[in-house]
C-alpha atoms as a PDB file:
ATOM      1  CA  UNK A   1      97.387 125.480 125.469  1.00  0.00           C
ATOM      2  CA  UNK A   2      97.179 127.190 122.595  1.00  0.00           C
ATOM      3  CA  UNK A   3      95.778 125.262 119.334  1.00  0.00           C
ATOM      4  CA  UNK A   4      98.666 124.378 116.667  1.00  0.00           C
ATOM      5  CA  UNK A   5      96.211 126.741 114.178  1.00  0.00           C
ATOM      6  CA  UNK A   6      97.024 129.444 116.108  1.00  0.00           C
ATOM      7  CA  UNK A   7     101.080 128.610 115.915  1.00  0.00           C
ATOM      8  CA  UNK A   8     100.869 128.142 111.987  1.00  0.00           C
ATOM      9  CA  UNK A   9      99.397 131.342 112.181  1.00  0.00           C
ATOM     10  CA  UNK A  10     101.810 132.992 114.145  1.00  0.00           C
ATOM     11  CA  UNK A  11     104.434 131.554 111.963  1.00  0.00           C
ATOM     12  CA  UNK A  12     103.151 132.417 108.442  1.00  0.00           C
ATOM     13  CA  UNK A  13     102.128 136.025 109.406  1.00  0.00           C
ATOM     14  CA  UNK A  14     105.609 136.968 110.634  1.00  0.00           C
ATOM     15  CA  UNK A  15     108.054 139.216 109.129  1.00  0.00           C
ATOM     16  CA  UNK A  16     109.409 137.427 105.822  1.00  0.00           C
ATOM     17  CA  UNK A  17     113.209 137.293 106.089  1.00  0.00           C
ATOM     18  CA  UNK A  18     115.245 137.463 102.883  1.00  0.00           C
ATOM     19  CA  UNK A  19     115.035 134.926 100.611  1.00  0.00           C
ATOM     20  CA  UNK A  20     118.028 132.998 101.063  1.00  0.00           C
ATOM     21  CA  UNK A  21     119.362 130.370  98.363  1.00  0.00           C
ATOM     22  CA  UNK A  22     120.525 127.145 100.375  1.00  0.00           C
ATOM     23  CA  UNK A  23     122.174 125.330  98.211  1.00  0.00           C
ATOM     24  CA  UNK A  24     125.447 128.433  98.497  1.00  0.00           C
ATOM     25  CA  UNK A  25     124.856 128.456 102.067  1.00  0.00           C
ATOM     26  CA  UNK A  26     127.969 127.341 104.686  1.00  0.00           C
ATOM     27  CA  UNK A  27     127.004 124.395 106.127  1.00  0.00           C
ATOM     28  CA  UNK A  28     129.302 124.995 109.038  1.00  0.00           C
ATOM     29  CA  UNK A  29     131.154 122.674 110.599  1.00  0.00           C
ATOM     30  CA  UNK A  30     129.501 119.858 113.288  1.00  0.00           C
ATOM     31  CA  UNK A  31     129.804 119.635 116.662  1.00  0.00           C
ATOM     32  CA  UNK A  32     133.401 118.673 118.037  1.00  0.00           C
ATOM     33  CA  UNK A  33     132.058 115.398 119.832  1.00  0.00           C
ATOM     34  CA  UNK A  34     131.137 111.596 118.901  1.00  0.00           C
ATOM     35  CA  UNK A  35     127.834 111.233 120.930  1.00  0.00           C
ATOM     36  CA  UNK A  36     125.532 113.317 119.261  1.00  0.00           C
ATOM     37  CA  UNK A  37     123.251 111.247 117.528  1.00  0.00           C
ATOM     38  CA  UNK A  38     120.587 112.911 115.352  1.00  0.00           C
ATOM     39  CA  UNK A  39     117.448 111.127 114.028  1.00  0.00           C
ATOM     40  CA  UNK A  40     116.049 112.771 110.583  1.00  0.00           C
ATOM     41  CA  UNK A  41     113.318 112.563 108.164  1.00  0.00           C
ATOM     42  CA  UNK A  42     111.387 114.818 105.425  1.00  0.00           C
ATOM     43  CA  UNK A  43     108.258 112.715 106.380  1.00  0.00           C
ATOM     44  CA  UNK A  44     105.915 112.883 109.639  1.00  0.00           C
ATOM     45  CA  UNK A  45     104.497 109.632 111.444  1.00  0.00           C
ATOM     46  CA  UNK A  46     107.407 107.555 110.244  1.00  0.00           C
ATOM     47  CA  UNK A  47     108.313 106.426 113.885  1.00  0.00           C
ATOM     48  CA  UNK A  48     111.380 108.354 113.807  1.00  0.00           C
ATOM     49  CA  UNK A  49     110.768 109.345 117.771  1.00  0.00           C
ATOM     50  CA  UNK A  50     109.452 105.848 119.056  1.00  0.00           C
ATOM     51  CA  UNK A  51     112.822 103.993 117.518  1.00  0.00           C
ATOM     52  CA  UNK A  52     114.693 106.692 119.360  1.00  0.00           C
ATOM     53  CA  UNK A  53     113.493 106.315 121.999  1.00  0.00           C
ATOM     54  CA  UNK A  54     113.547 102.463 122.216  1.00  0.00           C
ATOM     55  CA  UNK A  55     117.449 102.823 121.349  1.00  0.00           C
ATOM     56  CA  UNK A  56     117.738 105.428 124.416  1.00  0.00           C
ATOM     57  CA  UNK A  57     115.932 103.254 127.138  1.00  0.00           C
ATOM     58  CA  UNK A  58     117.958  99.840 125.719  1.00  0.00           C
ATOM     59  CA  UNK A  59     120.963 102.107 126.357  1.00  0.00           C
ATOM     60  CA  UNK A  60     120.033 103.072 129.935  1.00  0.00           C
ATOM     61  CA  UNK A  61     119.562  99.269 130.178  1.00  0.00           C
ATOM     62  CA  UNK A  62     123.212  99.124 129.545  1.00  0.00           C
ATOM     63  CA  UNK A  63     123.912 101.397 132.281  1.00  0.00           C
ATOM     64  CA  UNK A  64     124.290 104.482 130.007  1.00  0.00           C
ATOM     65  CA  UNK A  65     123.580 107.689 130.965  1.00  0.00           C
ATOM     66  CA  UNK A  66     121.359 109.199 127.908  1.00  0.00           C
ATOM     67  CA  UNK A  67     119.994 112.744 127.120  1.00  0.00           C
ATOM     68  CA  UNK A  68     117.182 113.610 124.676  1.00  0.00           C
ATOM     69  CA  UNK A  69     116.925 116.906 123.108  1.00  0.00           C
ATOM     70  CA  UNK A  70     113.178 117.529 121.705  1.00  0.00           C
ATOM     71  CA  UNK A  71     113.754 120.233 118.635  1.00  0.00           C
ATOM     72  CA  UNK A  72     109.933 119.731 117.344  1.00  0.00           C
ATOM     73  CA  UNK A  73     108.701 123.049 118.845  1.00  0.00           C
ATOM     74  CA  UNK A  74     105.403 122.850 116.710  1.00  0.00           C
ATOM     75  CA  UNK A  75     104.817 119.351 117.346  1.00  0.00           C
ATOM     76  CA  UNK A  76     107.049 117.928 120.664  1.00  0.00           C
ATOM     77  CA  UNK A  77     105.438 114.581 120.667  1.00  0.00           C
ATOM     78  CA  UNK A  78     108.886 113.322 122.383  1.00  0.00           C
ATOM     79  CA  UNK A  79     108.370 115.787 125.172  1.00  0.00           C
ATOM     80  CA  UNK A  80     104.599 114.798 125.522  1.00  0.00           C
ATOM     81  CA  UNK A  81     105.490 110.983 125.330  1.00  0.00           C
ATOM     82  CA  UNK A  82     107.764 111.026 128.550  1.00  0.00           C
ATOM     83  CA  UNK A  83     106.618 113.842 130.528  1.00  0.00           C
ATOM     84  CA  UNK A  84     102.342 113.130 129.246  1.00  0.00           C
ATOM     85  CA  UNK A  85     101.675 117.136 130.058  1.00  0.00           C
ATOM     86  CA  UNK A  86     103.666 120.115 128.447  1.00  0.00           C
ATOM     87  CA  UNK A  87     103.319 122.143 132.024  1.00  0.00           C
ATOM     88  CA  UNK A  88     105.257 125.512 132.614  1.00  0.00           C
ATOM     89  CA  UNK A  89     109.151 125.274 133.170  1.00  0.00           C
ATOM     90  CA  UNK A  90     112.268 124.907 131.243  1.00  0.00           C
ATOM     91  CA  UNK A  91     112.266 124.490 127.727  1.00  0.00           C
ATOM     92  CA  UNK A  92     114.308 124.224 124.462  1.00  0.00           C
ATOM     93  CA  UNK A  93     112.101 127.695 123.535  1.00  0.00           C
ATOM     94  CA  UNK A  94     113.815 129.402 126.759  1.00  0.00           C
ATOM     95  CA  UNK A  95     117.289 128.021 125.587  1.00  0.00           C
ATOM     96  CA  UNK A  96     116.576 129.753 122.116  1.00  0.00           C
ATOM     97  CA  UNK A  97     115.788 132.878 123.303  1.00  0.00           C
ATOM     98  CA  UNK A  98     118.598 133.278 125.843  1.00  0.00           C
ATOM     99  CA  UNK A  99     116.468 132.879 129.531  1.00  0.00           C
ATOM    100  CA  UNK A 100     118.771 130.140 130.668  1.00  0.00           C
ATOM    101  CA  UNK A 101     121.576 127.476 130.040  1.00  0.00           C
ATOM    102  CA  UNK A 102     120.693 124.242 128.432  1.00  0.00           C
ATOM    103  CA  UNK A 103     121.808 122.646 131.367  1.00  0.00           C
ATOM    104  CA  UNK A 104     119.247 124.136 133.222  1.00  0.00           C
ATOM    105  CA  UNK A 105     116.554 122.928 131.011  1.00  0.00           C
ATOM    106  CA  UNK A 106     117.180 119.331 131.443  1.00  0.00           C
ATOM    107  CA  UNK A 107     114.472 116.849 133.075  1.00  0.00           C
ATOM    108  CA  UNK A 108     114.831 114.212 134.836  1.00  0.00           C
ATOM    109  CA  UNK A 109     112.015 111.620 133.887  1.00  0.00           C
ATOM    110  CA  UNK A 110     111.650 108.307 135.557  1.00  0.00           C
ATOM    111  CA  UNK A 111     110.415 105.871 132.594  1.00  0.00           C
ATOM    112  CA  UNK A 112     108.615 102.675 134.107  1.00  0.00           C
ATOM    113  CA  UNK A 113     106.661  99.767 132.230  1.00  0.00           C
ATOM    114  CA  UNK A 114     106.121  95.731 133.286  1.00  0.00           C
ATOM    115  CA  UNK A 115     109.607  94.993 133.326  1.00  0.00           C
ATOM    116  CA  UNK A 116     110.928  97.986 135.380  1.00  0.00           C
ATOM    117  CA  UNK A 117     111.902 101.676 134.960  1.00  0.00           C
ATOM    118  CA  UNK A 118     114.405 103.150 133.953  1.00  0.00           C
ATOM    119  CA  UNK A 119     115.771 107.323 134.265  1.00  0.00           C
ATOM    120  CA  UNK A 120     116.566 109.171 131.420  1.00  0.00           C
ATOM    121  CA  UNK A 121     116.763 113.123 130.327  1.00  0.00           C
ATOM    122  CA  UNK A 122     114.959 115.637 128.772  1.00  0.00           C
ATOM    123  CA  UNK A 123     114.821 119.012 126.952  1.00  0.00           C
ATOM    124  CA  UNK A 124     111.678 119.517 126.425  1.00  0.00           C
ATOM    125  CA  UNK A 125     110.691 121.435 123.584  1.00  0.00           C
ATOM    126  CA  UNK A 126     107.526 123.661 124.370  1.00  0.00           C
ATOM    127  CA  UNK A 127     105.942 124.019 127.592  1.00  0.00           C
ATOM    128  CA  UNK A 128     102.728 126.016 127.932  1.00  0.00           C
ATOM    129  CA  UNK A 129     104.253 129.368 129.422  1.00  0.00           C
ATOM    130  CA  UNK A 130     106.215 129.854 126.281  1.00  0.00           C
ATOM    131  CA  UNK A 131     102.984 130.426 124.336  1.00  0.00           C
ATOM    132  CA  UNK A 132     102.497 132.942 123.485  1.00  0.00           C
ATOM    133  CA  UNK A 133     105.366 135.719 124.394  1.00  0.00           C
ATOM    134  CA  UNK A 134     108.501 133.448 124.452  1.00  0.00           C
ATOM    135  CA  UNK A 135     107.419 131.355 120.924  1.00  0.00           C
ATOM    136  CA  UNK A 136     106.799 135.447 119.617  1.00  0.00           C
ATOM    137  CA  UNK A 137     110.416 136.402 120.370  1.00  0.00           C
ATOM    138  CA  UNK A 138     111.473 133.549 118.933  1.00  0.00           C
ATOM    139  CA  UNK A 139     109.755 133.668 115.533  1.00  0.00           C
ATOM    140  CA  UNK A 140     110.908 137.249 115.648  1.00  0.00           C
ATOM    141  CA  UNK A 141     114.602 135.800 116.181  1.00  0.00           C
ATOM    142  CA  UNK A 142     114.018 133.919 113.376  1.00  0.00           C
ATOM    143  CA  UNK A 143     113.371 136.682 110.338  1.00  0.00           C
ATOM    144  CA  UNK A 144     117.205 137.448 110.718  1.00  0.00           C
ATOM    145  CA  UNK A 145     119.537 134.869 109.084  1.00  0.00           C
ATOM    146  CA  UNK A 146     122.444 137.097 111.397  1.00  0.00           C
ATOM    147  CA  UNK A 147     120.415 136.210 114.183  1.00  0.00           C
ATOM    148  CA  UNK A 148     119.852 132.183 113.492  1.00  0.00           C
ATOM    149  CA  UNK A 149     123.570 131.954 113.099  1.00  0.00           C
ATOM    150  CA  UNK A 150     124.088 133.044 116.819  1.00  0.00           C
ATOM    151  CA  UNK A 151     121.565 130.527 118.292  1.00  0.00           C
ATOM    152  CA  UNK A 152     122.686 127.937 116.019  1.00  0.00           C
ATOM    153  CA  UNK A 153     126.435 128.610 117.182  1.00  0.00           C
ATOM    154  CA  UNK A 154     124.948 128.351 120.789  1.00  0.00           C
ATOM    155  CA  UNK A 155     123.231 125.411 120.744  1.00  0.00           C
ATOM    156  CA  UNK A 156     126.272 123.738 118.819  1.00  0.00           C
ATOM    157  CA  UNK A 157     128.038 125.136 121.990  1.00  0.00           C
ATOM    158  CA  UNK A 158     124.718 123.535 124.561  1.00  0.00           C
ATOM    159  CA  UNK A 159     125.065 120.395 122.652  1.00  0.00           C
ATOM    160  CA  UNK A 160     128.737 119.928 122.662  1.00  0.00           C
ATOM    161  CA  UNK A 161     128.691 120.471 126.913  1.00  0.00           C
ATOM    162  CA  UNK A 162     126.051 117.740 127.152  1.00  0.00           C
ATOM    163  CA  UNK A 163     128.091 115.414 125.384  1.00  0.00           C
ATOM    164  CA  UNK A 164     130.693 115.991 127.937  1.00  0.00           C
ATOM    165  CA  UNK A 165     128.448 115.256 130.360  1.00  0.00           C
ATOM    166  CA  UNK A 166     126.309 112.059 128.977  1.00  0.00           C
ATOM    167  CA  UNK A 167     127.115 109.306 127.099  1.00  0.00           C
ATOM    168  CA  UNK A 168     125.088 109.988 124.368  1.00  0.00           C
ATOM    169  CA  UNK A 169     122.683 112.827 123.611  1.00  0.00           C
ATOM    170  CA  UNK A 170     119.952 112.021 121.210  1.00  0.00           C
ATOM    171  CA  UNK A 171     118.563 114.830 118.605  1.00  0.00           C
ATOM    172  CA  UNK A 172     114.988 114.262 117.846  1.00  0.00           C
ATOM    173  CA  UNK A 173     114.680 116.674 114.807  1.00  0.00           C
ATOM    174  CA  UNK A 174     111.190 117.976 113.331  1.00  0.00           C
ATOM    175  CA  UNK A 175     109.912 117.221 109.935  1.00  0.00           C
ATOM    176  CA  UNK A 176     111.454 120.326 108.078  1.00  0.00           C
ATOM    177  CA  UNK A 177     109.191 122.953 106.601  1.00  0.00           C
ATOM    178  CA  UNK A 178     109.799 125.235 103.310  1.00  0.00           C
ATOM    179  CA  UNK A 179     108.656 128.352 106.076  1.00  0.00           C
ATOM    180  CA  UNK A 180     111.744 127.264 108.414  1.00  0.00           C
ATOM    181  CA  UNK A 181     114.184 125.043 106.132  1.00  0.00           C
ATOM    182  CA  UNK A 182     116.764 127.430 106.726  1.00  0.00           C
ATOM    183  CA  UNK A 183     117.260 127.422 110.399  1.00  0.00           C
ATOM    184  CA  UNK A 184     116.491 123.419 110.670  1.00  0.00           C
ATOM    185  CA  UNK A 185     119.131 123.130 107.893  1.00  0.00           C
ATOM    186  CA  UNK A 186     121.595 124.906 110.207  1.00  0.00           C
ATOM    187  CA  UNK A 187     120.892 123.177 113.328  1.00  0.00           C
ATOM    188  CA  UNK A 188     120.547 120.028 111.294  1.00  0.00           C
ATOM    189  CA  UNK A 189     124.124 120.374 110.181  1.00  0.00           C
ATOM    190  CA  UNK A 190     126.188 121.347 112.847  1.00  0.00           C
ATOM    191  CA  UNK A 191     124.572 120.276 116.213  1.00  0.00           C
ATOM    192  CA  UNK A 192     124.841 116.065 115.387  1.00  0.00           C
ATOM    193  CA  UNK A 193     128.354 114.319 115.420  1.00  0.00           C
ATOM    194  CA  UNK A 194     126.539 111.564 113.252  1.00  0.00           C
ATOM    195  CA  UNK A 195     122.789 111.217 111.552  1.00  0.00           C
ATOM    196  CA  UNK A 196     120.595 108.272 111.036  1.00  0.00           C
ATOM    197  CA  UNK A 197     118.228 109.007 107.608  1.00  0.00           C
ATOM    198  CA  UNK A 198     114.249 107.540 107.837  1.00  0.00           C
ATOM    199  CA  UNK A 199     111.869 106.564 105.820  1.00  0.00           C
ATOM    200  CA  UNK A 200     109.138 103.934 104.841  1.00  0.00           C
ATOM    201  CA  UNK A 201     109.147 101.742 101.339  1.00  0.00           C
ATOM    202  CA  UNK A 202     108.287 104.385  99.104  1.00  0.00           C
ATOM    203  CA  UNK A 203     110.972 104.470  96.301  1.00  0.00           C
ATOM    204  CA  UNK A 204     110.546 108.576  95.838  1.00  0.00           C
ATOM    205  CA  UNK A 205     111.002 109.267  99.830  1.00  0.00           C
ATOM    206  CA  UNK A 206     114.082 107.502  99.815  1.00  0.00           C
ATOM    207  CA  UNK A 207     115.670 109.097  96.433  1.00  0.00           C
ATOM    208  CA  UNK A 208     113.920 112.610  97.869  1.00  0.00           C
ATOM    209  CA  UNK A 209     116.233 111.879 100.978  1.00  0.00           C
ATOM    210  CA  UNK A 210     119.270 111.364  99.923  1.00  0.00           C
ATOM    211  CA  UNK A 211     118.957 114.168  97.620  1.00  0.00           C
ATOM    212  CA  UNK A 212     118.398 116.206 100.501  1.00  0.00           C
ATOM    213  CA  UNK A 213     121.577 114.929 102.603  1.00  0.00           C
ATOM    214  CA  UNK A 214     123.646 115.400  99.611  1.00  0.00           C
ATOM    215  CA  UNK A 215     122.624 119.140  99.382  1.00  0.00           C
ATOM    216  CA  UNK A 216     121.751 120.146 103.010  1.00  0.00           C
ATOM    217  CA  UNK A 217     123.936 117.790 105.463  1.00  0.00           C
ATOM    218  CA  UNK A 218     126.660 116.164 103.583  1.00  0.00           C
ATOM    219  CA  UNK A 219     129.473 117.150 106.475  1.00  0.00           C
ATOM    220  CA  UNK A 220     127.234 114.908 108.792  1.00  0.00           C
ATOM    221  CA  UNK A 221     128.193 111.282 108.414  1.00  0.00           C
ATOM    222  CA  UNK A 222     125.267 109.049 108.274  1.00  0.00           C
ATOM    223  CA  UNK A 223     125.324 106.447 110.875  1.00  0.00           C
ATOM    224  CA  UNK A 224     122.313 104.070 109.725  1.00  0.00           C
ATOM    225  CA  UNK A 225     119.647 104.321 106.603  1.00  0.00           C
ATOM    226  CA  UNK A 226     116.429 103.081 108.405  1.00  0.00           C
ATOM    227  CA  UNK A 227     113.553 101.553 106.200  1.00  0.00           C
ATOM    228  CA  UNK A 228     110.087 101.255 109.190  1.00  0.00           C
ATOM    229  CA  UNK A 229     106.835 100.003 109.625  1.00  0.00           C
ATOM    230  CA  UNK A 230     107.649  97.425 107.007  1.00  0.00           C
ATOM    231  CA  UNK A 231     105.007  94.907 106.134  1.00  0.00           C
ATOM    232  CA  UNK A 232     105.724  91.745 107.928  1.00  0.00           C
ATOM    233  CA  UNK A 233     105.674  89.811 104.776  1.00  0.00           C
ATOM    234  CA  UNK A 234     109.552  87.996 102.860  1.00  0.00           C
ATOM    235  CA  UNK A 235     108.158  89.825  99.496  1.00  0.00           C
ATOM    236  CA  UNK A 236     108.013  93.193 101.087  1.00  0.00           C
ATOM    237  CA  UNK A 237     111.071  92.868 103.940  1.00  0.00           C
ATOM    238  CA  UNK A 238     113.072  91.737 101.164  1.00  0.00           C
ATOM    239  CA  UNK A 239     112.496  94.686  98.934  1.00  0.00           C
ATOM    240  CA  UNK A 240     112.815  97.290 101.955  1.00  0.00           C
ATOM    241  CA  UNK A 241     116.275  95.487 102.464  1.00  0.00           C
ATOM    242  CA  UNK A 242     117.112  96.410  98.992  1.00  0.00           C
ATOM    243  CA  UNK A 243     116.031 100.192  99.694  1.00  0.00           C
ATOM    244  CA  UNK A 244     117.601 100.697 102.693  1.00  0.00           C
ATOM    245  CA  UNK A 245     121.017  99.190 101.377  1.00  0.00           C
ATOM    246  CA  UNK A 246     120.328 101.349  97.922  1.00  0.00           C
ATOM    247  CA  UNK A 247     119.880 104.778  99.825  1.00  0.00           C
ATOM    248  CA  UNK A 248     123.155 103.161 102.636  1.00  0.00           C
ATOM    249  CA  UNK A 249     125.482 103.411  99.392  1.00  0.00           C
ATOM    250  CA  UNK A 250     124.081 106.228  98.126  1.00  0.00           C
ATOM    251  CA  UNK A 251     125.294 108.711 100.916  1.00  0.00           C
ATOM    252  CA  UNK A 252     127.646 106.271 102.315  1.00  0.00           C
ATOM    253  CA  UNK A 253     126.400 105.464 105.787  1.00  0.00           C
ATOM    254  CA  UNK A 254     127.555 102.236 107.913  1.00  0.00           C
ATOM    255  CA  UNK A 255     123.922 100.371 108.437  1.00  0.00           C
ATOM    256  CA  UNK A 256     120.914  99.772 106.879  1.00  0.00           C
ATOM    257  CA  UNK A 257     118.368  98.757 108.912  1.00  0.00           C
ATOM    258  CA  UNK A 258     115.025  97.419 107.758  1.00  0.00           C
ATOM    259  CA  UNK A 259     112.076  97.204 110.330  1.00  0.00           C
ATOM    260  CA  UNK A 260     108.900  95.429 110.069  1.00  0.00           C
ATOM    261  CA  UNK A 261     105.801  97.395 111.958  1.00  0.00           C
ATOM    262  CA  UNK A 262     105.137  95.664 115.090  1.00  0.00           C
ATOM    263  CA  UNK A 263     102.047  96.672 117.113  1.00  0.00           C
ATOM    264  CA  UNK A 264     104.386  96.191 120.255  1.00  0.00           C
ATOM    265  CA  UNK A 265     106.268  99.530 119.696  1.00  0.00           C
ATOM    266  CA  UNK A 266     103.350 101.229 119.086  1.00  0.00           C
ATOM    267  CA  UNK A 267     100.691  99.722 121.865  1.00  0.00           C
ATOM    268  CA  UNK A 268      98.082 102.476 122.874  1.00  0.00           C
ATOM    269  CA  UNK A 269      95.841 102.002 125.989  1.00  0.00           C
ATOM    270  CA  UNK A 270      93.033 104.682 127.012  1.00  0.00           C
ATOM    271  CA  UNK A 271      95.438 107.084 128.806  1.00  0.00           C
ATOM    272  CA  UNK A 272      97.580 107.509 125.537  1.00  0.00           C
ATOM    273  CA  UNK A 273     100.244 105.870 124.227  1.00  0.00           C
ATOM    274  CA  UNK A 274     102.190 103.411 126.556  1.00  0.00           C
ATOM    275  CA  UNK A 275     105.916 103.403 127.528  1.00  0.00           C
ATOM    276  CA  UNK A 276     108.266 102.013 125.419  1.00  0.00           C
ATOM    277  CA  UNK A 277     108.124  98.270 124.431  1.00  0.00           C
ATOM    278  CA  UNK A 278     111.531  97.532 125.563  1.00  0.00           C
ATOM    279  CA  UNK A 279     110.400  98.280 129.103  1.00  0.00           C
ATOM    280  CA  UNK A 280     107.340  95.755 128.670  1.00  0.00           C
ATOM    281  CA  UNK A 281     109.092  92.982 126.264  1.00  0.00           C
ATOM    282  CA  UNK A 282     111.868  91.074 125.974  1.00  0.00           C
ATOM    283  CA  UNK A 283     113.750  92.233 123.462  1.00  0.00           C
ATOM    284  CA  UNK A 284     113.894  88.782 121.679  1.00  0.00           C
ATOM    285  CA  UNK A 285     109.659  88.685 121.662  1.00  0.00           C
ATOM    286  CA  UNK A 286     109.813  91.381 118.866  1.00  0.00           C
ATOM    287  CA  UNK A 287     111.064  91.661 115.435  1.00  0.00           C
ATOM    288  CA  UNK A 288     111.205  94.811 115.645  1.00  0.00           C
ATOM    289  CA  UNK A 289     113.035  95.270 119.008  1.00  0.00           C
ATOM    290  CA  UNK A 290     115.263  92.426 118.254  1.00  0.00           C
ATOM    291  CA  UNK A 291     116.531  94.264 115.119  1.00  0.00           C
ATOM    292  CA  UNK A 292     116.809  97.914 116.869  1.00  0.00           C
ATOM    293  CA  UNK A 293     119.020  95.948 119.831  1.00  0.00           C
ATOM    294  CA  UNK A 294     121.374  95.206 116.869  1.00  0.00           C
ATOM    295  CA  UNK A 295     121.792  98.766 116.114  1.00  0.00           C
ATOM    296  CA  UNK A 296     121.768  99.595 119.483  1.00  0.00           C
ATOM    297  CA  UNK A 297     125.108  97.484 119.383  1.00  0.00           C
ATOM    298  CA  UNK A 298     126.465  99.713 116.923  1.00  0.00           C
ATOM    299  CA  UNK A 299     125.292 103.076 118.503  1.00  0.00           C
ATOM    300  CA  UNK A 300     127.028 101.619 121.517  1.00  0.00           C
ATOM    301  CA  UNK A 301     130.358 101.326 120.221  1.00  0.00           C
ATOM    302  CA  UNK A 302     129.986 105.180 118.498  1.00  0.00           C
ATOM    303  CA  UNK A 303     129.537 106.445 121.686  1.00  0.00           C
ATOM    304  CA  UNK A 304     132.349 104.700 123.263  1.00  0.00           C
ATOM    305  CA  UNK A 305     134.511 105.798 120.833  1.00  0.00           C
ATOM    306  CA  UNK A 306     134.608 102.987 118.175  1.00  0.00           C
ATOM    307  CA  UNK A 307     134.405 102.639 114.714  1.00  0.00           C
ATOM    308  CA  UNK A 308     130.838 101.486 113.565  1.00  0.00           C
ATOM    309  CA  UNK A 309     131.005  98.927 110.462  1.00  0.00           C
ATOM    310  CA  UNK A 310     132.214  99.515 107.142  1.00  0.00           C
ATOM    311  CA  UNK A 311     130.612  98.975 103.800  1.00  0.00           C
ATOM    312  CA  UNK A 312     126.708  99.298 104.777  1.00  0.00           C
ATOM    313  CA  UNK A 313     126.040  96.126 106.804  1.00  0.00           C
ATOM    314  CA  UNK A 314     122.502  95.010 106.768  1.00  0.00           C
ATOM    315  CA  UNK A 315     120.309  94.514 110.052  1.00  0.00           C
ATOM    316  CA  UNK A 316     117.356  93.015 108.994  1.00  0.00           C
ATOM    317  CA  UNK A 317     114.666  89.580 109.605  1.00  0.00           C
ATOM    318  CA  UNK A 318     116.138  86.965 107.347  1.00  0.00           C
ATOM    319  CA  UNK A 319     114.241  84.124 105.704  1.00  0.00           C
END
């Protein structure tokens, strides 16, 4: 496969499109469902993917039928954490460029860890025949802002008839970069029926992201404000608490969720990273997985067509 140098330098030496100011931009409207749920965060290694992906497999648990859609082109670590190798087939990249129908880009991956498996869905992202013809017509796609409005109005469209079709389809968005802003802002904006907003303790992440949802994705409601990888300490959960309510109120979401790091979620044996904890643990065994089946409780009623809380509750450890 070809090395992500090689990507970044595909992307940097393409075509520069015109420079477009985004804060006059239309942010378009959002998809015409409930289920969509989109994960987002300016910052990488946050666990933004793993907490997804726990909330997906404790929803299949419930006898959901659940749908991923990997976005991160550049780095699909969703893609390689269920299906291990990024071999040649369907892909989100195919779906962008017009060879097929989302539909026919789904996967069906059998998840299985010491207390069963379960099935779930997949778009991958990237697989290795895209590279390095398909990702060129697709950067090339990208240095027209004409052009990004069509795929973004057809993936709206792909998203919208998955929805129909699962109970819930999970968005796991890349960390945005100033070379591609623009067309993750669009896709950002109109292709999730509600957003959850991550981040870790650090006082300037949070204020940098809701500064960024109040410019970029205010016509997305934000479901929950997620504070992760917490230290496991009262002084430190308690503060995080604080933050995640702060930055809840700030751009009026429903939750605020405050997670302490727990190696469970994370485990990594010699063949990479293992499957996800809620398929080896009771949920009950883990802070962490206790708190994230609390706001699986609330994703569940979203999807079902309830109203989640009011007011920013708080799901957090308390003392």
């Amino acid at each position: 496969m070809v090395s992500i140098l090689k990507l970044l330098k595909m992307l940097f030496l393409r075509k520069r499109p015109k420079a477009i100011d985004l804060s006059k931009i239309d942010l378009g409207e959002r998809v015409k469902v409930h289920n969509a749920i989109g994960n987002s965060s300016p910052k990488g290694g946050i666990g933004k993917t793993t907490i997804q992906l726990e909330s997906g497999v404790q929803l299949v648990l419930r006898g959901k039928r659940v749908i991923f859609i990997d976005w991160d082109i550049m780095s699909p670590r969703l893609s390689l954490r269920l299906l291990k190798e990024l071999e040649a087939g369907p892909s989100l990249v195919k779906v962008l460029i017009g060879m097929m129908d989302i539909t026919e880009a789904v996967r069906e991956v059998v998840v299985s860890g010491k207390r069963g498996s379960v099935t779930v869905h997949l778009v991958p992202a990237i697989t290795n025949d895209d590279i390095p013809e398909n990702i060129n017509k697709l950067l090339e796609e990208m240095n027209e802002p004409t052009r990004i409005t069509k795929i973004v109005g057809k993936m709206k469209g792909s998203v919208e008839k998955l929805a129909r079709e699962y109970d819930v389809v999970f968005n796991d968005y890349p960390v945005p970069s100033w070379a591609t802003y623009y067309t993750y802002q669009q896709l950002l904006s109109t292709t999730s029926s509600w957003i959850n907003l991550l981040s870790d303790s650090n006082p300037n992440m949070i204020q940098l992201i809701a500064q960024l949802h109040k410019r970029y994705t205010r016509n997305i409601p934000v479901l929950g404000t997620i504070i992760n990888m917490v230290r496991p300490t009262p002084e430190e959960l308690n503060k995080a608490k604080e933050y995640a309510l702060e930055l809840c109120r700030d751009v009026q979401g429903r939750v605020a969720l405050t997670i302490p790091f727990d190696g469970k979620l994370y485990d990594v044996f010699a063949g990479g990273l293992t499957s996800p904890a809620s398929l080896n643990y009771p949920p009950e065994s883990s802070p962490a997985l206790t708190i994230i089946k609390r706001f699986v409780d609330v994703l569940e009623d979203v999807i079902e067509g309830r109203n989640p809380p009011e007011g920013c509750e708080s799901i957090s450890i308390t003392f």
